[in-house]
Protein backbone atom coordinates (compact mmCIF):
# COMPACT_ATOMS: atom_id res chain seq x y z
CA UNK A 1 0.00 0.00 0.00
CA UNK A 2 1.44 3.29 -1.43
CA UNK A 3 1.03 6.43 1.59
CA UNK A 4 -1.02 8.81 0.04
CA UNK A 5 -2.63 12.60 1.07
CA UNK A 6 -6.10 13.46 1.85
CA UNK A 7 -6.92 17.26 1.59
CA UNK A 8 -10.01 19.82 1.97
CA UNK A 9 -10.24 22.96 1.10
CA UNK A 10 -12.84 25.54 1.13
CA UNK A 11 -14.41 26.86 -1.87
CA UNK A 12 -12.24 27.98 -4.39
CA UNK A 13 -12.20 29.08 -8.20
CA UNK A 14 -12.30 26.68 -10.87
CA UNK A 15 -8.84 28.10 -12.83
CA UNK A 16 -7.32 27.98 -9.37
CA UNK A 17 -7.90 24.29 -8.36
CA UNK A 18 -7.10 23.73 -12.19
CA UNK A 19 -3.38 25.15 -11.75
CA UNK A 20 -2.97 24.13 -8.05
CA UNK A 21 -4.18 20.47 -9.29
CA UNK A 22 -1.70 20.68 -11.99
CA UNK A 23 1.25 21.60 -10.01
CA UNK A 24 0.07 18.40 -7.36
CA UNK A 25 0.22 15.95 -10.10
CA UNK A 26 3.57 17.54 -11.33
CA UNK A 27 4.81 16.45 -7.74
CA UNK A 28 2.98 13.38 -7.76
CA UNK A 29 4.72 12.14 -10.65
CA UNK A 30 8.59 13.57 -9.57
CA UNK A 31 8.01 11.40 -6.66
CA UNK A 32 8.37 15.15 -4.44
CA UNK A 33 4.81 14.36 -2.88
CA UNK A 34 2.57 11.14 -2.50
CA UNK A 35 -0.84 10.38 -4.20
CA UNK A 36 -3.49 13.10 -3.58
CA UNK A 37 -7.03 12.70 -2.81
CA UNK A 38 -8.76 16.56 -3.15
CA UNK A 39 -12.02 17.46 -1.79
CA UNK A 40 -13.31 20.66 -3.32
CA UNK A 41 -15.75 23.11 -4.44
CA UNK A 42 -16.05 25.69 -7.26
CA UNK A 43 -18.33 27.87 -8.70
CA UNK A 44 -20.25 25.92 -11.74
CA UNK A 45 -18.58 25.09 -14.59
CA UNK A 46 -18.98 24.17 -18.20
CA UNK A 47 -15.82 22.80 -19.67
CA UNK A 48 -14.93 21.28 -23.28
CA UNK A 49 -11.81 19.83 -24.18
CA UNK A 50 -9.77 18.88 -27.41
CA UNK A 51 -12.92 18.10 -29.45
CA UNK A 52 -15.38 20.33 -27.89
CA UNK A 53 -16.31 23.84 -29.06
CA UNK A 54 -17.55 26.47 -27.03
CA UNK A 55 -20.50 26.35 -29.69
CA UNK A 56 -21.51 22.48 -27.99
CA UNK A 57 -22.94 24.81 -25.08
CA UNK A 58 -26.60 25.75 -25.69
CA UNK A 59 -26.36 28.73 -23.80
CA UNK A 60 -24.39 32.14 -24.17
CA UNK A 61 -22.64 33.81 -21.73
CA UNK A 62 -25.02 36.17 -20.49
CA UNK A 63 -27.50 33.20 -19.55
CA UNK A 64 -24.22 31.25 -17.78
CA UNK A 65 -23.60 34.06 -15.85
CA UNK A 66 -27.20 34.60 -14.73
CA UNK A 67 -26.86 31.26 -13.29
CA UNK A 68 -23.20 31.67 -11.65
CA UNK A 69 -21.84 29.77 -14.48
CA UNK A 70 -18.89 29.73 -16.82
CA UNK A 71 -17.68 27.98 -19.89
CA UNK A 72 -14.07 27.15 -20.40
CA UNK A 73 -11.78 25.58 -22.74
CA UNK A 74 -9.50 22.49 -20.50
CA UNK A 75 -6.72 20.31 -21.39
């Protein structure tokens, strides 16, 4: 059995868990940190990757926002 991290944090932004979870997994992998198990919130999100369009999203900006919504491109 491999030691690995569990950690909860309060809410916080979408593009920030999306860097902070990238620079975890870079960590992960250099063998600088064990496995990481993440509780968290964000505000809601639409996301589309590689062979998505913003376009797939039925809904323009103005109605995402009206719901506390955004749409983003992702890796």
């Amino acid at each position: 059995m491999r030691p690995a991290l569990l950690a909860r944090t309060a809410r916080i932004g979408y593009l920030q868990a999306w860097d902070e979870q990238r620079r975890l997994a870079d960590l992960v992998r250099s063998g600088d940190s064990p496995a990481v198990v993440w509780l968290l919130e964000h505000d809601p999100v639409y996301t589309y990757g590689r062979h998505g369009t913003r376009d797939d999203l039925f809904a323009d900006d103005a109605a995402l926002g009206a719901l506390g919504a955004t749409c983003l491109a992702t890796d």
